[in-house]
PDB file of N, CA and C in Angstrom:
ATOM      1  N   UNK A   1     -55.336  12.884  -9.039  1.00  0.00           N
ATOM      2  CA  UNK A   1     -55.620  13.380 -10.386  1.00  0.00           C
ATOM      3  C   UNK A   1     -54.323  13.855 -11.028  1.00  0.00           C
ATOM      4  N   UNK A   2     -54.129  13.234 -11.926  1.00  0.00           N
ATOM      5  CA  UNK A   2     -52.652  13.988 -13.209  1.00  0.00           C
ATOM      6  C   UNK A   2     -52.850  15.656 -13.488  1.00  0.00           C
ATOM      7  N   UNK A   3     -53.860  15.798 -13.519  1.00  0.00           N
ATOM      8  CA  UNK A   3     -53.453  17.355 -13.582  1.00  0.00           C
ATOM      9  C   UNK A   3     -53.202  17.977 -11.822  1.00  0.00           C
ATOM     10  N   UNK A   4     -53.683  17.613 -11.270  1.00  0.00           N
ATOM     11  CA  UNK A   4     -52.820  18.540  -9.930  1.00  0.00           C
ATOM     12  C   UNK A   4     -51.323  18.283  -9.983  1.00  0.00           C
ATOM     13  N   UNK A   5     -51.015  16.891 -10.238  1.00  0.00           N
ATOM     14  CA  UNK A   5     -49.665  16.842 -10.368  1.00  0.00           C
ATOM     15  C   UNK A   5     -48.739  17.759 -11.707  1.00  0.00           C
ATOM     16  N   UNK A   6     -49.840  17.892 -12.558  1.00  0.00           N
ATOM     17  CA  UNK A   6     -49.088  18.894 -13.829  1.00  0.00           C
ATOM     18  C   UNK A   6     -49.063  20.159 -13.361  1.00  0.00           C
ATOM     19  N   UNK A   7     -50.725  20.532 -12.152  1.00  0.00           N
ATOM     20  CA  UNK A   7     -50.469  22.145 -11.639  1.00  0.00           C
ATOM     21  C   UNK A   7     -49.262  22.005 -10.594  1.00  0.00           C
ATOM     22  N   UNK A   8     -49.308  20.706  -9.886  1.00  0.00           N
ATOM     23  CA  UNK A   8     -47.777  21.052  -9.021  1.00  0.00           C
ATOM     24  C   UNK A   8     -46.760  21.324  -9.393  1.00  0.00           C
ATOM     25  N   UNK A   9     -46.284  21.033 -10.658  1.00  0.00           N
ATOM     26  CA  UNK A   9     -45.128  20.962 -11.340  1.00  0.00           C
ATOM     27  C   UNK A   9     -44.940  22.357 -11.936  1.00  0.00           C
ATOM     28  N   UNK A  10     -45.972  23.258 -12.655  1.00  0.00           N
ATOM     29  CA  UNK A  10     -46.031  24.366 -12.388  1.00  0.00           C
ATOM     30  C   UNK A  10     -45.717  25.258 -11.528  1.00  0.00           C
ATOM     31  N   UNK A  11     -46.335  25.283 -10.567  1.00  0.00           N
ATOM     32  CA  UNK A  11     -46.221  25.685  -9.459  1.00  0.00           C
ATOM     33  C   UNK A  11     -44.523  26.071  -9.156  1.00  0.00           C
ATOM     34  N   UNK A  12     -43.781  25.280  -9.252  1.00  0.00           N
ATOM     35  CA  UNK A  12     -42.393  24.676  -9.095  1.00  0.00           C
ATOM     36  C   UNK A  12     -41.750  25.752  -9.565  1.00  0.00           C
ATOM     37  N   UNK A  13     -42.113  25.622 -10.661  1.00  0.00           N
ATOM     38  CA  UNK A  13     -41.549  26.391 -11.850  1.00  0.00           C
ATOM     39  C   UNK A  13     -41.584  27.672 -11.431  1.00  0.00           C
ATOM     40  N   UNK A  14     -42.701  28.372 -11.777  1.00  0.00           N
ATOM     41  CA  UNK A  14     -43.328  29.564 -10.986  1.00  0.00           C
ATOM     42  C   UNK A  14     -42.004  30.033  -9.630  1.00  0.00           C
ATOM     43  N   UNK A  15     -42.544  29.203  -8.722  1.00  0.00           N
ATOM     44  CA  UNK A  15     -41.421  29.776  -7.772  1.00  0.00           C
ATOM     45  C   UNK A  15     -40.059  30.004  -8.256  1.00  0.00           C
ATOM     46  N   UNK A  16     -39.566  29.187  -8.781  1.00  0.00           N
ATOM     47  CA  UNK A  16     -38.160  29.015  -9.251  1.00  0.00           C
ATOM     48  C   UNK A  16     -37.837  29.552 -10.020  1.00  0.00           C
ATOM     49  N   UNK A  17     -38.645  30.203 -10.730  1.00  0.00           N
ATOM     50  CA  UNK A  17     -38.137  31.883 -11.772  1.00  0.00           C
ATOM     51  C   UNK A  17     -38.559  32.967 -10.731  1.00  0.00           C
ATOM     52  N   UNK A  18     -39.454  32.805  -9.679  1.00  0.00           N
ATOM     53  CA  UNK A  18     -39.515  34.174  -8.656  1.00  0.00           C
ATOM     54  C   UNK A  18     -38.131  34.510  -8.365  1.00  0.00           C
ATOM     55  N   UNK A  19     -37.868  32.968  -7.621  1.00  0.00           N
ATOM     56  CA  UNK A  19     -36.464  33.393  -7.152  1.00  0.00           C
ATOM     57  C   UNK A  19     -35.683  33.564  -7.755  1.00  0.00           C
ATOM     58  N   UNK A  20     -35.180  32.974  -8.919  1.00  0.00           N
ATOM     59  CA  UNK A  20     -33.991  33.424  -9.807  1.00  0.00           C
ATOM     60  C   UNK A  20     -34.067  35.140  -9.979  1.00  0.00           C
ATOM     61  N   UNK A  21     -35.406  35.681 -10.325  1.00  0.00           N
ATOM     62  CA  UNK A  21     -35.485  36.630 -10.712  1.00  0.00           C
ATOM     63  C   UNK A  21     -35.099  37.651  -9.225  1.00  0.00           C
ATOM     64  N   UNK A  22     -35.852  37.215  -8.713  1.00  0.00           N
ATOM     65  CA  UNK A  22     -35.526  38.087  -6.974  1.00  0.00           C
ATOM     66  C   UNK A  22     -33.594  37.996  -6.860  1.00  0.00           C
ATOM     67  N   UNK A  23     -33.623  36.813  -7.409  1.00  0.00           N
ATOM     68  CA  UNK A  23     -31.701  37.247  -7.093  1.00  0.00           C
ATOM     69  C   UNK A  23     -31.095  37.821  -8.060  1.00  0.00           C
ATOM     70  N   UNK A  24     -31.259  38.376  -8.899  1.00  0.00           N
ATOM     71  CA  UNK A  24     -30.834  38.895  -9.979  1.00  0.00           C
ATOM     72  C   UNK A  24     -31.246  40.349  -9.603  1.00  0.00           C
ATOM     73  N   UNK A  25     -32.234  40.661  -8.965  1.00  0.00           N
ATOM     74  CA  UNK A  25     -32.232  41.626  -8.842  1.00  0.00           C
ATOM     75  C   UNK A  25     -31.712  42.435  -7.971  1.00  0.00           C
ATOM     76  N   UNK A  26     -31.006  41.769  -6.985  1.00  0.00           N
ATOM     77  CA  UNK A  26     -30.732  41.961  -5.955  1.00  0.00           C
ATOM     78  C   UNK A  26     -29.183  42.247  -6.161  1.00  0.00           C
ATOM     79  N   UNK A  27     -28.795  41.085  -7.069  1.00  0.00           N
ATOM     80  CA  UNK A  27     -26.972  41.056  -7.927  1.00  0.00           C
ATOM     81  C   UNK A  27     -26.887  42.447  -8.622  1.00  0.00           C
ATOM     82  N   UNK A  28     -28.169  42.965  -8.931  1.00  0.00           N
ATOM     83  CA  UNK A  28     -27.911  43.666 -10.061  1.00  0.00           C
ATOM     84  C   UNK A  28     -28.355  45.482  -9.061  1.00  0.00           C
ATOM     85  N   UNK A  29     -29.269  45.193  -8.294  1.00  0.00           N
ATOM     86  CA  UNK A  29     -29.544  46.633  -7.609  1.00  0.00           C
ATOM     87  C   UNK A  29     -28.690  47.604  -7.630  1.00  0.00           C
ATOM     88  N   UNK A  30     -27.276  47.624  -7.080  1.00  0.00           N
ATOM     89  CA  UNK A  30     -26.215  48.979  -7.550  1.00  0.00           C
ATOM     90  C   UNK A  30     -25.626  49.229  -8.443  1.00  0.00           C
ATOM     91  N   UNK A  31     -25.610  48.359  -9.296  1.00  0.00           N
ATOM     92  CA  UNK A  31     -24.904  48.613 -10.791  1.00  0.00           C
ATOM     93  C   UNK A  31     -25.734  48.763 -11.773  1.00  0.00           C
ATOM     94  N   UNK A  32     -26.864  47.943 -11.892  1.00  0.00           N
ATOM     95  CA  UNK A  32     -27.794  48.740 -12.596  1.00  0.00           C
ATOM     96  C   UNK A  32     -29.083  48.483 -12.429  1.00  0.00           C
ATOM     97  N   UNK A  33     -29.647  49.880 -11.746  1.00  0.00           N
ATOM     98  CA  UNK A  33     -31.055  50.114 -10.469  1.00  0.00           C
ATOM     99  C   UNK A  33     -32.468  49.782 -11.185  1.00  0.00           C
ATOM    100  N   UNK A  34     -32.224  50.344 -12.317  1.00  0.00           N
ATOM    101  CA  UNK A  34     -33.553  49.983 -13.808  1.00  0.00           C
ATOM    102  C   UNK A  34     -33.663  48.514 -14.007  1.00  0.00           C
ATOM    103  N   UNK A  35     -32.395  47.853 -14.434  1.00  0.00           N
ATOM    104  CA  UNK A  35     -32.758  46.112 -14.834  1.00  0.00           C
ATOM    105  C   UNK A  35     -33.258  45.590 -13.581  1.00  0.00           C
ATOM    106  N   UNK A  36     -32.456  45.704 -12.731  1.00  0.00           N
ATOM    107  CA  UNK A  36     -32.970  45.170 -11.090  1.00  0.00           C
ATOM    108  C   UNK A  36     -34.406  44.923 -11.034  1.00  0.00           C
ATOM    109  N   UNK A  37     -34.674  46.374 -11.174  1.00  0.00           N
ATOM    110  CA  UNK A  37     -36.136  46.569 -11.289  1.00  0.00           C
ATOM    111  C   UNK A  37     -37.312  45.984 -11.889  1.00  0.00           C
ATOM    112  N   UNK A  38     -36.219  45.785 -13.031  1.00  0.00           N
ATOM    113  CA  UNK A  38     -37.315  45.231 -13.853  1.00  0.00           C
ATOM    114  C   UNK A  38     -37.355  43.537 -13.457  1.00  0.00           C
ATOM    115  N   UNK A  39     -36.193  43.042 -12.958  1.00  0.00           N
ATOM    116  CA  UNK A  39     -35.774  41.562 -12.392  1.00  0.00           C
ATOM    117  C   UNK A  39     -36.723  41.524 -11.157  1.00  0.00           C
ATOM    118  N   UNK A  40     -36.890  42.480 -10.089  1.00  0.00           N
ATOM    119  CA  UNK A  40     -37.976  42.437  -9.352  1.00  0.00           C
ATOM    120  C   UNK A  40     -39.056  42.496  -9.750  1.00  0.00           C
ATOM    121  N   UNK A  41     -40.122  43.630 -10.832  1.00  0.00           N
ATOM    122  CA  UNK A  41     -41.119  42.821 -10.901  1.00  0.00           C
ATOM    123  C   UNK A  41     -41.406  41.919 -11.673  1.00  0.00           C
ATOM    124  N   UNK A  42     -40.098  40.925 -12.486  1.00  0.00           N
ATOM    125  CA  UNK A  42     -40.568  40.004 -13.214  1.00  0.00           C
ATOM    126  C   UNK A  42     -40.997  39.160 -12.211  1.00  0.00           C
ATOM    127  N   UNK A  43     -40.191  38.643 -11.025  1.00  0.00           N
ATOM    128  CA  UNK A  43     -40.153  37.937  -9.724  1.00  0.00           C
ATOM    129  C   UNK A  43     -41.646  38.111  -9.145  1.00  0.00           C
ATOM    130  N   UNK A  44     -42.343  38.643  -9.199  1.00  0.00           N
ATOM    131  CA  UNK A  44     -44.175  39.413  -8.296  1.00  0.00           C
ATOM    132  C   UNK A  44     -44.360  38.643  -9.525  1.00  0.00           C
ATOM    133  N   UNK A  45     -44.165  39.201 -10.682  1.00  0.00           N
ATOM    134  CA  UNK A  45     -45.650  38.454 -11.647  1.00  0.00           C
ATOM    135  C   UNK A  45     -45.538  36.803 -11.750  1.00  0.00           C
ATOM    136  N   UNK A  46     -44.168  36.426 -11.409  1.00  0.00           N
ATOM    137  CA  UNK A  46     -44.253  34.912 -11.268  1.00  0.00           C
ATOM    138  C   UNK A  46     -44.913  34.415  -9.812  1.00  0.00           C
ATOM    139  N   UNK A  47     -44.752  35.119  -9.044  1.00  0.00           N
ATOM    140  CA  UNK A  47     -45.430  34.764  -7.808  1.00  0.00           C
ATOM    141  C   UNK A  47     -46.607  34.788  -8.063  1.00  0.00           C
ATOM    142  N   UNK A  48     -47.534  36.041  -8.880  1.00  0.00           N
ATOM    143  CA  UNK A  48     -48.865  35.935  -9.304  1.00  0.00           C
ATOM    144  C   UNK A  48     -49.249  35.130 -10.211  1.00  0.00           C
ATOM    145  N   UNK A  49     -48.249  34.654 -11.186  1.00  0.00           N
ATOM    146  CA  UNK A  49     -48.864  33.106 -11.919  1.00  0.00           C
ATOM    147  C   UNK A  49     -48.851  31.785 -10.905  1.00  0.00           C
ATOM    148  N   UNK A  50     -47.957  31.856 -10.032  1.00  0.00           N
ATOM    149  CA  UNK A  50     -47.692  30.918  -8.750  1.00  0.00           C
ATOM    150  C   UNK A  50     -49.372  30.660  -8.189  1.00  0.00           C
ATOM    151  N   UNK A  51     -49.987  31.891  -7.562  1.00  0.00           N
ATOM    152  CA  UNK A  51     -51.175  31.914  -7.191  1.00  0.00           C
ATOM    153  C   UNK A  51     -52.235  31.575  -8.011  1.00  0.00           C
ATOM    154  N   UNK A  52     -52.212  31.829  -9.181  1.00  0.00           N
ATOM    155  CA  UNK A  52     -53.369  31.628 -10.031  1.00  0.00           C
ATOM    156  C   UNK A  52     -53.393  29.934 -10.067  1.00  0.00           C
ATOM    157  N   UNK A  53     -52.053  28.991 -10.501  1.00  0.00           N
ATOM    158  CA  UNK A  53     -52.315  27.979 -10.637  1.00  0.00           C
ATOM    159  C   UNK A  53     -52.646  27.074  -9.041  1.00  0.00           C
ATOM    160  N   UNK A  54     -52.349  28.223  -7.779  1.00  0.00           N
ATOM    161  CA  UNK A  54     -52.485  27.247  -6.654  1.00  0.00           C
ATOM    162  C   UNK A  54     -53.706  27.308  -6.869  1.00  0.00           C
ATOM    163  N   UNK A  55     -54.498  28.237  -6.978  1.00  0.00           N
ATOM    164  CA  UNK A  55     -56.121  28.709  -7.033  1.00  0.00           C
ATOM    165  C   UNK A  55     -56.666  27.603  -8.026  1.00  0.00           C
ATOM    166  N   UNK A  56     -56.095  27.426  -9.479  1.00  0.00           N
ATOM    167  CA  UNK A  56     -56.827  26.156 -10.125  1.00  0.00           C
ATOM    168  C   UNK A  56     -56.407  24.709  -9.080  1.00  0.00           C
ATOM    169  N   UNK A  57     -55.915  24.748  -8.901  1.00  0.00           N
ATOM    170  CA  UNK A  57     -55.877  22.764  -8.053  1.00  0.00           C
ATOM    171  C   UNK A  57     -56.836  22.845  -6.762  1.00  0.00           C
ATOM    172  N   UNK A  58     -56.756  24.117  -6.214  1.00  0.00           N
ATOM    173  CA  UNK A  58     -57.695  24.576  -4.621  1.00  0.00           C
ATOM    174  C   UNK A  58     -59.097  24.017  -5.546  1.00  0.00           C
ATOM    175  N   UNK A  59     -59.400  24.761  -6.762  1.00  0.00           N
ATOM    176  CA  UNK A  59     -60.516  24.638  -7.617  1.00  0.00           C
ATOM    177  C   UNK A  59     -60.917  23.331  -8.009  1.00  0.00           C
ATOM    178  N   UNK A  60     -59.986  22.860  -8.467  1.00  0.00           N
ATOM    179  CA  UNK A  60     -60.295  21.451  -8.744  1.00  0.00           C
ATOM    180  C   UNK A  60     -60.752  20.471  -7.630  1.00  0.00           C
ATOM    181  N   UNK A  61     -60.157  20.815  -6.417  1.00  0.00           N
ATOM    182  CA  UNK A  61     -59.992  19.762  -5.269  1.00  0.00           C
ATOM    183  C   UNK A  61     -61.562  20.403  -4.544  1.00  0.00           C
ATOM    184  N   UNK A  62     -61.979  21.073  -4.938  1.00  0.00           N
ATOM    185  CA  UNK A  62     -63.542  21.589  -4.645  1.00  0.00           C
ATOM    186  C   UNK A  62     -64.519  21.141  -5.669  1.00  0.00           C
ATOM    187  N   UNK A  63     -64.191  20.656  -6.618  1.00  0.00           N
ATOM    188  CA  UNK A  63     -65.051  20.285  -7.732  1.00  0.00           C
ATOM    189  C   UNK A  63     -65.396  19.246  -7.573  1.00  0.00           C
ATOM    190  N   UNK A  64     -64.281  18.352  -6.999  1.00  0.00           N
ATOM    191  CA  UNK A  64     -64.199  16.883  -6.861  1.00  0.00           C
ATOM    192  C   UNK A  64     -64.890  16.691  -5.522  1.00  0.00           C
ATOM    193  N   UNK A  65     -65.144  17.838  -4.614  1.00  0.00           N
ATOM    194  CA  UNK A  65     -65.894  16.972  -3.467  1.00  0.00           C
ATOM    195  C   UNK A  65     -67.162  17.243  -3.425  1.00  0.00           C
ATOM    196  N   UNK A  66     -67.771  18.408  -4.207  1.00  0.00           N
ATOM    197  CA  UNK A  66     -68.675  18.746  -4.917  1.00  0.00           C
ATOM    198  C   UNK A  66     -69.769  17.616  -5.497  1.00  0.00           C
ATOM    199  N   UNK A  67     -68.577  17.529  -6.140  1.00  0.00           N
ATOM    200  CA  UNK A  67     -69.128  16.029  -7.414  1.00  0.00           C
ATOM    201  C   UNK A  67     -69.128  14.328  -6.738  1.00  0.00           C
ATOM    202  N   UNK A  68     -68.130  14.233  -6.304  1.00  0.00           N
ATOM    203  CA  UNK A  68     -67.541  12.821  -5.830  1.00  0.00           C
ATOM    204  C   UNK A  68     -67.589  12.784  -4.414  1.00  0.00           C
ATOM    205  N   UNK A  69     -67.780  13.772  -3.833  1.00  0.00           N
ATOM    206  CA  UNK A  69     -67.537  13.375  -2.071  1.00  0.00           C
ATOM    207  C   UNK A  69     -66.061  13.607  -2.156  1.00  0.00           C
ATOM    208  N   UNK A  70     -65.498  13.564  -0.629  1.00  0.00           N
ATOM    209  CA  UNK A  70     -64.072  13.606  -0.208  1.00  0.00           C
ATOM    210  C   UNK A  70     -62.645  13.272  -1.180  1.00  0.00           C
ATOM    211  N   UNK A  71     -62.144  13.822  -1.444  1.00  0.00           N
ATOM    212  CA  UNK A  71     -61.103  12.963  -2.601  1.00  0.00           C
ATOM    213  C   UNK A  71     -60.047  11.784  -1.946  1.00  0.00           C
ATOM    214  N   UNK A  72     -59.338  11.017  -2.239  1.00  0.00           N
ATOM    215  CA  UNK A  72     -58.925   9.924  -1.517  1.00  0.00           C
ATOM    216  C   UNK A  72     -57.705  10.623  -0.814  1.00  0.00           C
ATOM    217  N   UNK A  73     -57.558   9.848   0.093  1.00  0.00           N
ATOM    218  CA  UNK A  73     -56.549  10.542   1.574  1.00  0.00           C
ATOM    219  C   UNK A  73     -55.223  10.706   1.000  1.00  0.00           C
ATOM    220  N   UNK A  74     -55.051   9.569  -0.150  1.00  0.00           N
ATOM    221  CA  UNK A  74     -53.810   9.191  -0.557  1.00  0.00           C
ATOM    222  C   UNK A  74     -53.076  10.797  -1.686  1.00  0.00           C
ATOM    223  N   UNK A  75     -54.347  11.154  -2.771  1.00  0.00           N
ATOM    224  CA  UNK A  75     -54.064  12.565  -2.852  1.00  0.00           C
ATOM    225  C   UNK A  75     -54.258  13.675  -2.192  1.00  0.00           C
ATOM    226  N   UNK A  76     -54.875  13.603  -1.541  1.00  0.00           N
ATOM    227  CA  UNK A  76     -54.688  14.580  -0.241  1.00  0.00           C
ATOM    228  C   UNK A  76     -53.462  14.812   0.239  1.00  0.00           C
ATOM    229  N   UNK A  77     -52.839  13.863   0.795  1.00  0.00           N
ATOM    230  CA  UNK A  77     -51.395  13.807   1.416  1.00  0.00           C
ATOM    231  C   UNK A  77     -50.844  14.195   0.550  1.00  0.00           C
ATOM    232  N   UNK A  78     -50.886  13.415  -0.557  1.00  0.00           N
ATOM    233  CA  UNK A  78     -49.667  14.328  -1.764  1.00  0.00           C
ATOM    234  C   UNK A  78     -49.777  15.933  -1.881  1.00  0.00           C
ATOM    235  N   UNK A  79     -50.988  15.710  -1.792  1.00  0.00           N
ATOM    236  CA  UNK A  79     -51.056  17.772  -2.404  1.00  0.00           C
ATOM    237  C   UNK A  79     -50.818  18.460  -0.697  1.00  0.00           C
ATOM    238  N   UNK A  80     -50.832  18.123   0.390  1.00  0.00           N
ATOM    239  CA  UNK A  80     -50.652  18.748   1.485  1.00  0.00           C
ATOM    240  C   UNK A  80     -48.888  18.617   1.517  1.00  0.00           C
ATOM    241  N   UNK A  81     -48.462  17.468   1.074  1.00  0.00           N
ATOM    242  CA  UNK A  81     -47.407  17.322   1.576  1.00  0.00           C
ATOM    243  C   UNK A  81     -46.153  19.127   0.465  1.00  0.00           C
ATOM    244  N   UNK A  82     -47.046  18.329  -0.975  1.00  0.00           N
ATOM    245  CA  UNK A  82     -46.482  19.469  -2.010  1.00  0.00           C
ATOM    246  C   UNK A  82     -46.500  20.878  -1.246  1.00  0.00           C
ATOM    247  N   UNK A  83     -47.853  21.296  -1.268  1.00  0.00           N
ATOM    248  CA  UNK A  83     -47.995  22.550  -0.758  1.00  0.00           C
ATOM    249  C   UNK A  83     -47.665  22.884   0.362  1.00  0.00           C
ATOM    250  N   UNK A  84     -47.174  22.230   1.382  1.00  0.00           N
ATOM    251  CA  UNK A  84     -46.209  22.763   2.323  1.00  0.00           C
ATOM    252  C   UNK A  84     -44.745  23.333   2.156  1.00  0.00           C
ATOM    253  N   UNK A  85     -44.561  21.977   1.294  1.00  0.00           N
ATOM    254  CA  UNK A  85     -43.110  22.475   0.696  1.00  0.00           C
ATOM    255  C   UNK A  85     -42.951  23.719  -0.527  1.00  0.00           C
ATOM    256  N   UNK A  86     -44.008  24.166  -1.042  1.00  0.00           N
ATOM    257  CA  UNK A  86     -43.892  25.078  -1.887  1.00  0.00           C
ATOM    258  C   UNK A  86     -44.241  26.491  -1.034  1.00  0.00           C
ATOM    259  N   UNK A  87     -45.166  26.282   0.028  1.00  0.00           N
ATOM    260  CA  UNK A  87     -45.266  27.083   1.140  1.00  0.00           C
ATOM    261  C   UNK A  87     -43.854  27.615   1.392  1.00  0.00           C
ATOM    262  N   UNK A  88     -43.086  27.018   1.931  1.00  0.00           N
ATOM    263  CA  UNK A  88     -41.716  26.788   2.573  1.00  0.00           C
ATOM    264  C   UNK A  88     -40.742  27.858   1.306  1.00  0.00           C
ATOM    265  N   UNK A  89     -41.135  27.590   0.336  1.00  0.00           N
ATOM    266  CA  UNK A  89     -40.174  28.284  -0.706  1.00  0.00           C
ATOM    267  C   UNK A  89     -40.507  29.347  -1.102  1.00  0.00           C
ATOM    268  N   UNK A  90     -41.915  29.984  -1.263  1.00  0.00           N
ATOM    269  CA  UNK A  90     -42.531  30.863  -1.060  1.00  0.00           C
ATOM    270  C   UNK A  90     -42.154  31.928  -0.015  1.00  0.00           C
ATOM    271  N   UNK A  91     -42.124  31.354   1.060  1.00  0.00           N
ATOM    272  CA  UNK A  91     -41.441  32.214   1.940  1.00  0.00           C
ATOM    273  C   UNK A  91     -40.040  32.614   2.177  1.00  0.00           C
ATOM    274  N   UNK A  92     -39.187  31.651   1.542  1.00  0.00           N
ATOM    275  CA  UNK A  92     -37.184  31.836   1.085  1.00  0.00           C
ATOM    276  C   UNK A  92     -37.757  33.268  -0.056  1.00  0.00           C
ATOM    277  N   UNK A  93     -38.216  32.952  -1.035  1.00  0.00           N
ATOM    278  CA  UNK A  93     -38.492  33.899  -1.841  1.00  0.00           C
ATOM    279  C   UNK A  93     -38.950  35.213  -1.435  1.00  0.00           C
ATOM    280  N   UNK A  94     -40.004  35.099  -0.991  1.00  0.00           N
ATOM    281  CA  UNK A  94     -40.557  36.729  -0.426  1.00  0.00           C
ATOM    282  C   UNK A  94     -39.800  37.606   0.195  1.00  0.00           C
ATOM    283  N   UNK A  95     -38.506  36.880   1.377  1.00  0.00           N
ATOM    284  CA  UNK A  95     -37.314  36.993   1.890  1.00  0.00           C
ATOM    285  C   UNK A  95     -36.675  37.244   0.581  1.00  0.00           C
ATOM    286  N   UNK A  96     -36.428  37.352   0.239  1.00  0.00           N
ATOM    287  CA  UNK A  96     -35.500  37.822  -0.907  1.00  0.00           C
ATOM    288  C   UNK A  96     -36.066  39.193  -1.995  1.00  0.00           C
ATOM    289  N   UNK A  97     -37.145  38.777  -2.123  1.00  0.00           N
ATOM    290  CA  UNK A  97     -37.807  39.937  -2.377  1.00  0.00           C
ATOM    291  C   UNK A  97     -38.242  41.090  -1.853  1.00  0.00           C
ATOM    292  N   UNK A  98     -38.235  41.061  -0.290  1.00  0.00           N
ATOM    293  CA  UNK A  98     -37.915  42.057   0.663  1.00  0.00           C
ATOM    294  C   UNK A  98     -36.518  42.749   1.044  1.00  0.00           C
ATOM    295  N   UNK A  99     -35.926  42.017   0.522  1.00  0.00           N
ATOM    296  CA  UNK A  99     -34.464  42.603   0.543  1.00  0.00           C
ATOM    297  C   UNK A  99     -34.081  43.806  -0.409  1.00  0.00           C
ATOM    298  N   UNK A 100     -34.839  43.624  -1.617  1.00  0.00           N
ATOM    299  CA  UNK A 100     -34.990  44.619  -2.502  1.00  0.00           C
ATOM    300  C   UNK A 100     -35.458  45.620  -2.349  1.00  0.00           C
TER     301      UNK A 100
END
């Protein structure tokens, strides 16, 4: 389905301002402790838009077996293969956000 691939691409995104933001905050923690701060929880609320859109494709991919039976193996693999790897970055990130 084109939209899991538009929520994957999201997704992407999402992480990739966590982390920018997690390192910025981290650049910025002793010189100035307030922006940091605020660079850390911009970093959480992108992780929490991160979740909301994994939650719509989880949603979708329940609708479809709901409705249609099993979805084909071929998107399956794609979205297992995605979400491992966004798994994977998720966790570089949180690491970084624990550092804070």
């Amino acid at each position: 389905m084109k939209i899991i691939e538009i929520l994957s691409d999201c997704i992407e995104e999402e992480i990739s301002d966590s982390e920018k933001y997690a390192k910025k905050a981290l650049e910025h923690k002793t010189d100035f402790p307030e922006t940091a701060k605020v660079f850390y929880t911009l970093s959480l609320e992108e992780m929490e838009h991160m979740n909301k859109l994994h939650e719509a494709v989880v949603s979708l991919i329940d609708k479809y077996r709901r409705e249609q039976g099993e979805p084909p193996k071929e998107m399956l693999a794609i979205y297992e293969y995605l979400h491992k790897k966004q798994i994977d970055r998720v966790a570089e990130v949180k690491m970084l956000q624990t550092m804070f």
